[in-house]
PDB file of N, CA and C in Angstrom:
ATOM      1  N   UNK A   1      -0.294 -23.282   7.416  1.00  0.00           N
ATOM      2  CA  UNK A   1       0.200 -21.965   7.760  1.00  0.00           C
ATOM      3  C   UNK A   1       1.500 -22.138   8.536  1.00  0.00           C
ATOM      4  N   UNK A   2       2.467 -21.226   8.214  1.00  0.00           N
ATOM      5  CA  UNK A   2       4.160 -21.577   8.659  1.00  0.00           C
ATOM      6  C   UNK A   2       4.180 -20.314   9.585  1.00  0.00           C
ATOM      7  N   UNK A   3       4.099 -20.164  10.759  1.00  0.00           N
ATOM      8  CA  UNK A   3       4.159 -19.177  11.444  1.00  0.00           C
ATOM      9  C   UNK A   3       5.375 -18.232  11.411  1.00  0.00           C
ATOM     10  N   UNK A   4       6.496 -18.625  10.974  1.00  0.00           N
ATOM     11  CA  UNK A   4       7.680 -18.200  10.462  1.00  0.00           C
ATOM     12  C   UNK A   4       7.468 -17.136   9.233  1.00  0.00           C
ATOM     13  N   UNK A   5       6.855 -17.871   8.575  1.00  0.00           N
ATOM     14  CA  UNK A   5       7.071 -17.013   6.634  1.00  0.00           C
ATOM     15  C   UNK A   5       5.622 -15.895   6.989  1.00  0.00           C
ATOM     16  N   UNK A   6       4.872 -16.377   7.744  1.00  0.00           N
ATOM     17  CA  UNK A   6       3.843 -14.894   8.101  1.00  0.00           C
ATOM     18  C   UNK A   6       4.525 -14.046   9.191  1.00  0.00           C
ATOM     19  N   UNK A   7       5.532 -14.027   9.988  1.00  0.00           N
ATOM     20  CA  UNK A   7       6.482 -13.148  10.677  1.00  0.00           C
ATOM     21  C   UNK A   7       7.153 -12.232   9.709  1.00  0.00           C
ATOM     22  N   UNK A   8       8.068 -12.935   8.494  1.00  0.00           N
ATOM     23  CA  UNK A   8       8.579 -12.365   7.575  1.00  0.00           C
ATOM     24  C   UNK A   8       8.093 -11.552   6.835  1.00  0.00           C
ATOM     25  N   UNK A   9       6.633 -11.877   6.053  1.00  0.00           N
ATOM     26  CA  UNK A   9       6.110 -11.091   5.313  1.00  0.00           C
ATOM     27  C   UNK A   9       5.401 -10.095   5.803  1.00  0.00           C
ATOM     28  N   UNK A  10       4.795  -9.956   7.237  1.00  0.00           N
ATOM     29  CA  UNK A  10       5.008  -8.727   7.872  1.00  0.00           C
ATOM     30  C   UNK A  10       6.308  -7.488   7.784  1.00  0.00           C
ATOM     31  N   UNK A  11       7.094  -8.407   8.162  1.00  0.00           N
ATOM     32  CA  UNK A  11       8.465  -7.440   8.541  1.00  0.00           C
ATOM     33  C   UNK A  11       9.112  -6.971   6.836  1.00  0.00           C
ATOM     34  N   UNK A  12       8.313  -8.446   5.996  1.00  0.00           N
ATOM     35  CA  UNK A  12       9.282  -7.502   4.649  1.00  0.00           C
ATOM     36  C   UNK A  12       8.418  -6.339   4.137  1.00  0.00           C
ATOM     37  N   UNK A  13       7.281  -6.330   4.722  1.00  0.00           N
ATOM     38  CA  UNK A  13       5.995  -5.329   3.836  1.00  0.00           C
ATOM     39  C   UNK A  13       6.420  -4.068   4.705  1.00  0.00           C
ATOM     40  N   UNK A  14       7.005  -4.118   6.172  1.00  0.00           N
ATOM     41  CA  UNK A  14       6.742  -2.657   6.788  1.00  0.00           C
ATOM     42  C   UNK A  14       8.167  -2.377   6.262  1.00  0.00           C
ATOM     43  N   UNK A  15       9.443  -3.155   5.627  1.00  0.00           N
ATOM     44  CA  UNK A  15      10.723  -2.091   5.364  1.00  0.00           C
ATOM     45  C   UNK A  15      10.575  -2.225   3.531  1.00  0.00           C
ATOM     46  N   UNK A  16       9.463  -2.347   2.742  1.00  0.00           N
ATOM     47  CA  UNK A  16       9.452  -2.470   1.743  1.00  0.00           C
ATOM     48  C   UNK A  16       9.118  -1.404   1.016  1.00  0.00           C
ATOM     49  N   UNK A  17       9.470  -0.997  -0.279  1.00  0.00           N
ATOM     50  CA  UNK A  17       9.704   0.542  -0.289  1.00  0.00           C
ATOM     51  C   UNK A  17       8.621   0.609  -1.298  1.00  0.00           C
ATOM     52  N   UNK A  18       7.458  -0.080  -1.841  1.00  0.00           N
ATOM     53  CA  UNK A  18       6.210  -0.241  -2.306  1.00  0.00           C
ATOM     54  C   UNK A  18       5.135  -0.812  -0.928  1.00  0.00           C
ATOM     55  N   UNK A  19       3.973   0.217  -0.588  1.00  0.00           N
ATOM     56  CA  UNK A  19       3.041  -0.183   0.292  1.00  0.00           C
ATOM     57  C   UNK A  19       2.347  -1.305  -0.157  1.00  0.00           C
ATOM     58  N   UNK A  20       2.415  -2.427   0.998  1.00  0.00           N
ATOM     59  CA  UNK A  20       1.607  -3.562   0.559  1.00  0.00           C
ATOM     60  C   UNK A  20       0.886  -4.074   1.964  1.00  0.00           C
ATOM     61  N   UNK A  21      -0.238  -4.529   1.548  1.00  0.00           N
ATOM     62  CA  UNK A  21      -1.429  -4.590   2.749  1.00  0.00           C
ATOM     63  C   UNK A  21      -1.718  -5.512   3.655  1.00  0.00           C
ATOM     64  N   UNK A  22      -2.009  -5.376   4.235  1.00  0.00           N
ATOM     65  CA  UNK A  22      -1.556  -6.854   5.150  1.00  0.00           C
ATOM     66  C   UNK A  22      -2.718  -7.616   4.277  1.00  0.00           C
ATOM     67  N   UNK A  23      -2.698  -9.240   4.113  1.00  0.00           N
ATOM     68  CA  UNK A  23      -3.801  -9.816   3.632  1.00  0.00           C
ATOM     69  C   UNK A  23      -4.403 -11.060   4.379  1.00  0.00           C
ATOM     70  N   UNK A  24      -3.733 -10.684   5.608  1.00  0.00           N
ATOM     71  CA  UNK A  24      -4.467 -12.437   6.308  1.00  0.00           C
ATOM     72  C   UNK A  24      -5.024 -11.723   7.873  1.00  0.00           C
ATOM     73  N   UNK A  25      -5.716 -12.675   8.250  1.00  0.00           N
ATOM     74  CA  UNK A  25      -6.200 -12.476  10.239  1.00  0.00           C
ATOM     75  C   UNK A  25      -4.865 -12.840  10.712  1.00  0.00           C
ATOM     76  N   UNK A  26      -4.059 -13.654  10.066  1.00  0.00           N
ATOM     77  CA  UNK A  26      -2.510 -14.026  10.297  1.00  0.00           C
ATOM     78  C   UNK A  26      -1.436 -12.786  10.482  1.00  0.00           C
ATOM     79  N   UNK A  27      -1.544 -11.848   9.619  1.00  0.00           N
ATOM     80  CA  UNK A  27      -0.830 -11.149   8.923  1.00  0.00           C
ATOM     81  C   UNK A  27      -1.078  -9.880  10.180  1.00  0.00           C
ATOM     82  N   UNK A  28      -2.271  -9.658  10.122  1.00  0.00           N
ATOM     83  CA  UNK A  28      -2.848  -8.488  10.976  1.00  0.00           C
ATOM     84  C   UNK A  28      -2.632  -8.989  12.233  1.00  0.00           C
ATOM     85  N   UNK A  29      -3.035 -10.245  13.012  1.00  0.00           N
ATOM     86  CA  UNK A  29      -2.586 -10.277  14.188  1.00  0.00           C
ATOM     87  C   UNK A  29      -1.076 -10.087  14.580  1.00  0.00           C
ATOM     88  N   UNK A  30      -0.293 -10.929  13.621  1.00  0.00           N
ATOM     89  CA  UNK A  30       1.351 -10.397  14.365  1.00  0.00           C
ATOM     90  C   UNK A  30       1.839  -8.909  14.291  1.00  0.00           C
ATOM     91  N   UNK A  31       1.194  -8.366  13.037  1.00  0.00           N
ATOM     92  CA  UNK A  31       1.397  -6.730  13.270  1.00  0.00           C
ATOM     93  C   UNK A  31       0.768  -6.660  14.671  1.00  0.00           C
ATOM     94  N   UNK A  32      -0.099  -6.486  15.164  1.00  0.00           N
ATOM     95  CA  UNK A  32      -0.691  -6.288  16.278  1.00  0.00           C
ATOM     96  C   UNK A  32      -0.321  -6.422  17.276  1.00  0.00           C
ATOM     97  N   UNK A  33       0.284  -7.238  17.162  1.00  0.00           N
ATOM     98  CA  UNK A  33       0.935  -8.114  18.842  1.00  0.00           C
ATOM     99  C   UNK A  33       2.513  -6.623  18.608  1.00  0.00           C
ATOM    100  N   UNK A  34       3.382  -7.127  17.900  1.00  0.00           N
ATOM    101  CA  UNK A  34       4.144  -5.516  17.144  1.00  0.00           C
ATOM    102  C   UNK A  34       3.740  -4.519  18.108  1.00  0.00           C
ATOM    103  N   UNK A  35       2.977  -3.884  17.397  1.00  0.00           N
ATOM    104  CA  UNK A  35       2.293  -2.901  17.739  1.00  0.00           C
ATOM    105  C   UNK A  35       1.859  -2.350  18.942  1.00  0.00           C
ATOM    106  N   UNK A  36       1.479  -3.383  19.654  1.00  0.00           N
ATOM    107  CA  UNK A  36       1.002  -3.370  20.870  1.00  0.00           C
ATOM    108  C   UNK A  36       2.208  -3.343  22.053  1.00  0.00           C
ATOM    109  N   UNK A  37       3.269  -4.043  21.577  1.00  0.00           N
ATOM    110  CA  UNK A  37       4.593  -4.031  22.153  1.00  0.00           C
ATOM    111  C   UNK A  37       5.339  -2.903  22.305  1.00  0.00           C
ATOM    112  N   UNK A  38       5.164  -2.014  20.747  1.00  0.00           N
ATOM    113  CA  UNK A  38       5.566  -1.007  20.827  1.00  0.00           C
ATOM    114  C   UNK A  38       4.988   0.140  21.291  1.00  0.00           C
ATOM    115  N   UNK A  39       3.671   0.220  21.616  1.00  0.00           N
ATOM    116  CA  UNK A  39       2.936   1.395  22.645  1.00  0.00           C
ATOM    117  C   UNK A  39       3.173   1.101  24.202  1.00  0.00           C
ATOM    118  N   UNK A  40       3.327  -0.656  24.060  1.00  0.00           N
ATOM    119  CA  UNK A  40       3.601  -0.327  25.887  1.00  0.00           C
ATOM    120  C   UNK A  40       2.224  -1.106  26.085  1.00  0.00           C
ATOM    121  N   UNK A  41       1.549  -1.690  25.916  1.00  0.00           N
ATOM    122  CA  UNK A  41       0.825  -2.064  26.441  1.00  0.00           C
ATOM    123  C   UNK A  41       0.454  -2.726  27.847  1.00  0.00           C
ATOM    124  N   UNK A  42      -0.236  -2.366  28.690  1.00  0.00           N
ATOM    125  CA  UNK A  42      -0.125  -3.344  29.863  1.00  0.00           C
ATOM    126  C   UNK A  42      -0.620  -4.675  29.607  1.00  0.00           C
ATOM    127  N   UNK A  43       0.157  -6.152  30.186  1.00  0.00           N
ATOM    128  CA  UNK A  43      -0.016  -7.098  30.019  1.00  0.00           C
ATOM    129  C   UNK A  43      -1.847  -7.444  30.065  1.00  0.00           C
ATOM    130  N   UNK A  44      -2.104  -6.769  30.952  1.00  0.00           N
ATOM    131  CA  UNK A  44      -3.748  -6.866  31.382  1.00  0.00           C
ATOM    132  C   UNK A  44      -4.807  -6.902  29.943  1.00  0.00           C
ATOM    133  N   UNK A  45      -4.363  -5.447  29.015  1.00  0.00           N
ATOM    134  CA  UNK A  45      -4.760  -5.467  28.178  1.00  0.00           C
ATOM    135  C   UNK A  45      -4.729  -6.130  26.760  1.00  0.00           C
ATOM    136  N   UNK A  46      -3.508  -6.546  26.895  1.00  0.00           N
ATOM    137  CA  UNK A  46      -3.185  -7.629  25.639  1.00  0.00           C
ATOM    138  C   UNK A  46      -3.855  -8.901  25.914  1.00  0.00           C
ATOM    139  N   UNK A  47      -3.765  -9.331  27.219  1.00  0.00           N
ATOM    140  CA  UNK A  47      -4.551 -10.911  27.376  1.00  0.00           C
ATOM    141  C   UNK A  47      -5.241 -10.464  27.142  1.00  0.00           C
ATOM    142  N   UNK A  48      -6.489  -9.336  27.440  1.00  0.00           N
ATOM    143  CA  UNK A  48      -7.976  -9.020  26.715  1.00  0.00           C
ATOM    144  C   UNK A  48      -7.959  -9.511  25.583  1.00  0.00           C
ATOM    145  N   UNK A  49      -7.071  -8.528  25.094  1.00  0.00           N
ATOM    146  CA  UNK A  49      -7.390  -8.495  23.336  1.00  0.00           C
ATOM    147  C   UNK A  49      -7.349  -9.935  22.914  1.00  0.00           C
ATOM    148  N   UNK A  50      -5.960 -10.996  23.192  1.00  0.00           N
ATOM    149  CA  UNK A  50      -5.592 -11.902  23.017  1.00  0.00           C
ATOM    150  C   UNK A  50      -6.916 -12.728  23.096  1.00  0.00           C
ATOM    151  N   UNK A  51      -7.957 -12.806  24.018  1.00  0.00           N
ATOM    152  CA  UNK A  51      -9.389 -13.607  24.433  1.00  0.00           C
ATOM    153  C   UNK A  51     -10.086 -12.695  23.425  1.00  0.00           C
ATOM    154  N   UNK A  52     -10.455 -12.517  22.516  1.00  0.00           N
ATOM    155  CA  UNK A  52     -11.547 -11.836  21.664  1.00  0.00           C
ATOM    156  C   UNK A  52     -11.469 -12.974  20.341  1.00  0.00           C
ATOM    157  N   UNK A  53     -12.475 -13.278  20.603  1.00  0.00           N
ATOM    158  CA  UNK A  53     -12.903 -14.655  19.457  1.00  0.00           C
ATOM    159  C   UNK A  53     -13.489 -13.835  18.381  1.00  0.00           C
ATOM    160  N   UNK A  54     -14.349 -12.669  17.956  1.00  0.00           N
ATOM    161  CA  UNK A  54     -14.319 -12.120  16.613  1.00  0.00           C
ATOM    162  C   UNK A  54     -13.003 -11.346  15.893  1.00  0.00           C
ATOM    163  N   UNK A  55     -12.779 -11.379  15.025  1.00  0.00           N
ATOM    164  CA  UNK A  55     -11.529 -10.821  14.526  1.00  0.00           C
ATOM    165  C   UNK A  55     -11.499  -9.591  14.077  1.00  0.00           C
ATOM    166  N   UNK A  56     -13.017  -9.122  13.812  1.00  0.00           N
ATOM    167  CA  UNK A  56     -13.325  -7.739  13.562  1.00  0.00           C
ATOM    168  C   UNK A  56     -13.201  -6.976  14.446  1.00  0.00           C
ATOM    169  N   UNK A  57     -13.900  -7.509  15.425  1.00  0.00           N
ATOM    170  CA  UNK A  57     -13.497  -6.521  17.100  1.00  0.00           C
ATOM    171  C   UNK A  57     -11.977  -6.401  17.493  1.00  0.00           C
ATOM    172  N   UNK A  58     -11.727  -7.700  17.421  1.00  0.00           N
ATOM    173  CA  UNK A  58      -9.932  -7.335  17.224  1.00  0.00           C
ATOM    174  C   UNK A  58      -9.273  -6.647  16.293  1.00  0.00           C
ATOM    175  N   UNK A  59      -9.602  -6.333  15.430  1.00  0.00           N
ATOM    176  CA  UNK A  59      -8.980  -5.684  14.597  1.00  0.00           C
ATOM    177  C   UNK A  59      -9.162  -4.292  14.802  1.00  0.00           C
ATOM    178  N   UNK A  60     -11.401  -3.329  15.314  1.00  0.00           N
ATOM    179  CA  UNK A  60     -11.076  -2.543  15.723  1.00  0.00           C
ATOM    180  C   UNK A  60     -10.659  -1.875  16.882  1.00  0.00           C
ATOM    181  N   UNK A  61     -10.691  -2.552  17.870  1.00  0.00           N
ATOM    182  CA  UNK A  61      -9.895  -2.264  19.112  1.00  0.00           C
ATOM    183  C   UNK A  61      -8.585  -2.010  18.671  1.00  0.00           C
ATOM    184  N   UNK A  62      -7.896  -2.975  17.899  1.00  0.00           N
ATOM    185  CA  UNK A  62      -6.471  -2.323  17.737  1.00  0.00           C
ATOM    186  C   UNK A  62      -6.342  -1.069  16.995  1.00  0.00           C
ATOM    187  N   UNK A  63      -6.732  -1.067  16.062  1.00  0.00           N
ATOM    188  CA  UNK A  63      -6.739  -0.021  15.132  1.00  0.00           C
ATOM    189  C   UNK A  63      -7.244   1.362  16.115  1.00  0.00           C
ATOM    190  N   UNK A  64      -8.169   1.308  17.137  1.00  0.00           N
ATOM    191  CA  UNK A  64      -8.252   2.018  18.065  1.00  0.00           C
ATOM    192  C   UNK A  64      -7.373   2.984  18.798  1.00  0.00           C
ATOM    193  N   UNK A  65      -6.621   1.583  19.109  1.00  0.00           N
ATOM    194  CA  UNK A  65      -5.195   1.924  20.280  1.00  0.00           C
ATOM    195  C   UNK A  65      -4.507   2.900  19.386  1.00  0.00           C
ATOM    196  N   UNK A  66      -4.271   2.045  17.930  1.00  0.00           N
ATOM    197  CA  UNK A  66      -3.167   2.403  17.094  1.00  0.00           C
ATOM    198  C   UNK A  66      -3.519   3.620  17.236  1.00  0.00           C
ATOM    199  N   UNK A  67      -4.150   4.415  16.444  1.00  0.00           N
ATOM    200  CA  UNK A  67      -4.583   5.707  15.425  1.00  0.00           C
ATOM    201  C   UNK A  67      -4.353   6.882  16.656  1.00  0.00           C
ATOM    202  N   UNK A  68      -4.454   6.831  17.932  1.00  0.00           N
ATOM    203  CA  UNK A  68      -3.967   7.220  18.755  1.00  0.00           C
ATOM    204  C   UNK A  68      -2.521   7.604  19.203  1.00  0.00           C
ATOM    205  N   UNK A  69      -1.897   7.274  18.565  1.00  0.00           N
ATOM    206  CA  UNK A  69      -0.375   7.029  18.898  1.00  0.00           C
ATOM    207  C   UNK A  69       0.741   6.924  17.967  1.00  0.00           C
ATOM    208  N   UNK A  70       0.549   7.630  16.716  1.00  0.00           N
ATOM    209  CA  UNK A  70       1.355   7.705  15.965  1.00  0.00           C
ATOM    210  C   UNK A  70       2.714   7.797  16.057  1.00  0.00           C
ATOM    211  N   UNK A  71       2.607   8.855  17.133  1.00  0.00           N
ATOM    212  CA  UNK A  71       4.143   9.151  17.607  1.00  0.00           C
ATOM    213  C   UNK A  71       5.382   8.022  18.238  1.00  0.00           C
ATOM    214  N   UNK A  72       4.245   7.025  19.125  1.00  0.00           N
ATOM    215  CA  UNK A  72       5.314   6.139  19.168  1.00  0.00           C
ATOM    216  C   UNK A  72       5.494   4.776  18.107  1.00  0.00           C
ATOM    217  N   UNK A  73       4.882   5.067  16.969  1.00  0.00           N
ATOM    218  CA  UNK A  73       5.273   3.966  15.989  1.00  0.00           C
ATOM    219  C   UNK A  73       6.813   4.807  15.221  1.00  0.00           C
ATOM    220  N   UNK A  74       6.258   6.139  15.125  1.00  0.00           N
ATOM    221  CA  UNK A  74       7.843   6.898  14.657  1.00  0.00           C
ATOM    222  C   UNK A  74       9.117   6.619  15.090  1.00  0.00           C
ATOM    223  N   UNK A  75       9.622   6.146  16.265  1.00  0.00           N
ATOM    224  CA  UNK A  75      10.324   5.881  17.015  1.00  0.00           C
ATOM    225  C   UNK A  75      11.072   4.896  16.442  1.00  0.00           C
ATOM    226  N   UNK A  76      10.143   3.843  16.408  1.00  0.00           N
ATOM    227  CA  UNK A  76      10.647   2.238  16.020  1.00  0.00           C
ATOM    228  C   UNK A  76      11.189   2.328  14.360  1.00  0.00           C
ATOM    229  N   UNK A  77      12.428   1.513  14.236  1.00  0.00           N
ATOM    230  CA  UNK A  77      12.123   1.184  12.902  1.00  0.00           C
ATOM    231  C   UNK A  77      11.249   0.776  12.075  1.00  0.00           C
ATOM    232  N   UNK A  78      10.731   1.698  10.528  1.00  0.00           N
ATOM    233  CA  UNK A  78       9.853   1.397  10.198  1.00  0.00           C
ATOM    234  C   UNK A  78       8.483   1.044  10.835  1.00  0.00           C
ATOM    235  N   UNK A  79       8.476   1.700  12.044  1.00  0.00           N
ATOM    236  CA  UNK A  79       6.991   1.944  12.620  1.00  0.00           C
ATOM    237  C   UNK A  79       6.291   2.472  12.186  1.00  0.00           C
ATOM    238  N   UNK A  80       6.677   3.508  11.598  1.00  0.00           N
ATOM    239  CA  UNK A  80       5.501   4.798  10.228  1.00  0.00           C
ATOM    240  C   UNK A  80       5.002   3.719   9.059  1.00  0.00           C
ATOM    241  N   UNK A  81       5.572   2.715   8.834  1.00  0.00           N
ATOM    242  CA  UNK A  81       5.102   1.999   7.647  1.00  0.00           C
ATOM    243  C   UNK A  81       3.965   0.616   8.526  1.00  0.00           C
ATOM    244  N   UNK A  82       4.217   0.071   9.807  1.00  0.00           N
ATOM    245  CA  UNK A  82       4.056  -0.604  10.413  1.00  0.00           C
ATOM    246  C   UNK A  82       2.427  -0.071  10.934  1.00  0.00           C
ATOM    247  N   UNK A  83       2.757   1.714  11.391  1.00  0.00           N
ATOM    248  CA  UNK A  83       1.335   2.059  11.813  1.00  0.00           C
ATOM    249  C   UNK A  83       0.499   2.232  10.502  1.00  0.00           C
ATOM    250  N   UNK A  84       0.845   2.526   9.270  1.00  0.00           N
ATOM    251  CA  UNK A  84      -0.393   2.722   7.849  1.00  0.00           C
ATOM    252  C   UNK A  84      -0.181   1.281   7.424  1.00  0.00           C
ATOM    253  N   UNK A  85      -0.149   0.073   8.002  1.00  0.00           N
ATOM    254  CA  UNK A  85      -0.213  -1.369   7.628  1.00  0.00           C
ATOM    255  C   UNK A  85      -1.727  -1.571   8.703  1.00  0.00           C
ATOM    256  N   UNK A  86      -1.543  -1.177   9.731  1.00  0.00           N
ATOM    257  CA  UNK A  86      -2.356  -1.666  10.836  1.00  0.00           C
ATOM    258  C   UNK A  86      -3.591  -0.581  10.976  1.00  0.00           C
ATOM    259  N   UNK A  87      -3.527   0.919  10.474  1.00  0.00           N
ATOM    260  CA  UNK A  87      -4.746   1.160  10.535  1.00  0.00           C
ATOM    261  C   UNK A  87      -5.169   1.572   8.904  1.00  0.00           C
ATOM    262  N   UNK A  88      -4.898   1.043   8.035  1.00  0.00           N
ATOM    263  CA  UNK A  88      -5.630   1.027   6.764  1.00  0.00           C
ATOM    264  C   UNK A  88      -5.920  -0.543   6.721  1.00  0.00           C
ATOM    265  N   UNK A  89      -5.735  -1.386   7.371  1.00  0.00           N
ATOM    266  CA  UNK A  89      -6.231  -3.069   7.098  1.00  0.00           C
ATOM    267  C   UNK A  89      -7.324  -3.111   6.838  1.00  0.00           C
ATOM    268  N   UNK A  90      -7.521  -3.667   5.775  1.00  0.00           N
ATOM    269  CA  UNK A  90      -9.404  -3.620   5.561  1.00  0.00           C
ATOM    270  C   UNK A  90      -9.447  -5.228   5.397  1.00  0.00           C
ATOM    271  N   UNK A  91      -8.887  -5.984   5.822  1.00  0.00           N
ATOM    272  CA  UNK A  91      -8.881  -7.318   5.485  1.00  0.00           C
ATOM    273  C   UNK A  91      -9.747  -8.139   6.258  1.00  0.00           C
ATOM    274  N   UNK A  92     -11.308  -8.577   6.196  1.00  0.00           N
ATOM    275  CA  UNK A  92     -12.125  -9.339   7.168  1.00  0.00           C
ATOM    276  C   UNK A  92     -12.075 -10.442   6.915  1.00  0.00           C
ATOM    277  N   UNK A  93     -11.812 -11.159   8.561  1.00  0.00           N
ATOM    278  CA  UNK A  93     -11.254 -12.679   8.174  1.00  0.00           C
ATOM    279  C   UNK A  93     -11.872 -13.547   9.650  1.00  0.00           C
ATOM    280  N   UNK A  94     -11.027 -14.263  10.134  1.00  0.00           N
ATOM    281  CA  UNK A  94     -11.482 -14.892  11.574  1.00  0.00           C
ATOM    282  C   UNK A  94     -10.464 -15.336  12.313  1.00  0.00           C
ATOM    283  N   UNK A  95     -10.361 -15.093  13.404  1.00  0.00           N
ATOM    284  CA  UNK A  95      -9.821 -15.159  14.655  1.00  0.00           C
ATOM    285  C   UNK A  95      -9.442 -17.165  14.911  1.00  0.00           C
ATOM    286  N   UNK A  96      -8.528 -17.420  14.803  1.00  0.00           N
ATOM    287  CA  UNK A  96      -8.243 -19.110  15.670  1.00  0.00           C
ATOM    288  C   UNK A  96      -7.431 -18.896  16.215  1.00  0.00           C
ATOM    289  N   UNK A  97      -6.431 -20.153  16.731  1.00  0.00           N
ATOM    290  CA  UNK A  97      -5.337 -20.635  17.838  1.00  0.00           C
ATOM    291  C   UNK A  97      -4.723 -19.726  17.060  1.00  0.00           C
ATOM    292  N   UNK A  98      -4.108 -20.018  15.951  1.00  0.00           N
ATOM    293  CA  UNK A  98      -2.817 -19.930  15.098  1.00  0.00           C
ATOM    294  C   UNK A  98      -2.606 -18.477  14.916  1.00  0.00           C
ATOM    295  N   UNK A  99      -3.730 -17.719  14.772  1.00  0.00           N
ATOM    296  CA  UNK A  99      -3.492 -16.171  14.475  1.00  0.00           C
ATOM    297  C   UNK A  99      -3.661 -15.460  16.205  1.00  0.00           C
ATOM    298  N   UNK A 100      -4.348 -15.933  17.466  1.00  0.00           N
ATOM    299  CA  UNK A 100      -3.731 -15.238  18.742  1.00  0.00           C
ATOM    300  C   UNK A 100      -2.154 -15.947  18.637  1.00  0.00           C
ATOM    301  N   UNK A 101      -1.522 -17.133  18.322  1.00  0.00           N
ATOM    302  CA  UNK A 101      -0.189 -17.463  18.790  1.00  0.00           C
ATOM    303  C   UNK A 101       0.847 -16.266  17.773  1.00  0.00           C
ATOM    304  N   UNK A 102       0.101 -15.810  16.459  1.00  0.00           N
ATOM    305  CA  UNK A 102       1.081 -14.886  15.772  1.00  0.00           C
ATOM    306  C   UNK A 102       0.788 -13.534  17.028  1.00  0.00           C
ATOM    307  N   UNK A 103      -0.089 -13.213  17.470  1.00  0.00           N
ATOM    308  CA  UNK A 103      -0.369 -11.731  18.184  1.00  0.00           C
ATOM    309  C   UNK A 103       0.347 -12.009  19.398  1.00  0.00           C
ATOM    310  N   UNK A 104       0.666 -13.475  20.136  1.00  0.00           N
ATOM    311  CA  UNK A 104       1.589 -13.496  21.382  1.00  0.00           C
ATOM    312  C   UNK A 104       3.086 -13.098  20.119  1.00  0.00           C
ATOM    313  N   UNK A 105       3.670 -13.750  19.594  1.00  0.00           N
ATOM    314  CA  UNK A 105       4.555 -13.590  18.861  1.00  0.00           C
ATOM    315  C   UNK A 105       4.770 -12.050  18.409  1.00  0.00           C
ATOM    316  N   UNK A 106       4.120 -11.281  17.976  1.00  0.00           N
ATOM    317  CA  UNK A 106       4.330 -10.260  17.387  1.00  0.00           C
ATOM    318  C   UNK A 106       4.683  -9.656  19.121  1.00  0.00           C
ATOM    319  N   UNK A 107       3.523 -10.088  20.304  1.00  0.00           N
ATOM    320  CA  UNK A 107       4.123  -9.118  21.463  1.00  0.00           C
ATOM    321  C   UNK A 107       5.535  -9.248  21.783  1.00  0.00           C
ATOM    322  N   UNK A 108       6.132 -10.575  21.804  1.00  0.00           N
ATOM    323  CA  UNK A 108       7.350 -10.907  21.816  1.00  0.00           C
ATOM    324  C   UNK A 108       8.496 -10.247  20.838  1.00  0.00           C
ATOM    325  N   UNK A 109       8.606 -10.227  19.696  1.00  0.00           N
ATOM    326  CA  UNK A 109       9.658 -10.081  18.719  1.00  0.00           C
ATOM    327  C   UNK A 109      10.172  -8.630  19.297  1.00  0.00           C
TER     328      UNK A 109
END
């Protein structure tokens, strides 16, 4: 896994003008970390999330936050495509190192 080319294919799916789904725990965590950046999250709550060893719970906790807050994905570029990436994910997968280091990454970018 190239932590680089799963950054990209995030970012090419939310400005891509055909909807395409996220398909990895890879894919969904750096949206997430994204996401989470862009609501504002307090640091407190991202290390939470960041410590959650099932990936399902991570996924619905985020999807949680998300679906709440539409308004500030509007804001961002391609955030409207970014928020129907992150709460239509139906992708069940599992949580390791490599997919929390994409969700620190996605908080970063």
């Amino acid at each position: 896994m190239v932590i680089g080319l799963v950054r990209d294919a995030v970012k090419i799916k939310m400005a891509a003008k055909e909807e395409s789904p996220l398909i990895s725990a890879y894919e969904f965590c750096y949206a997430a970390g994204l996401g989470c950046r862009i609501l504002g999250l307090a640091p407190e709550k991202t290390r939470e999330l960041a410590k959650t060893d099932d990936f399902a719970q991570f996924k619905q906790r985020v999807q949680e936050l998300t679906r709440n807050a539409e308004d500030a994905f509007a804001e961002y570029p391609n955030g409207s495509r970014l928020y129907s990436l992150l709460t239509g994910c139906r992708y069940k997968g599992a949580m390791n190192a490599d997919a929390r280091k994409l969700f620190e990454l996605g908080l970063q970018d």
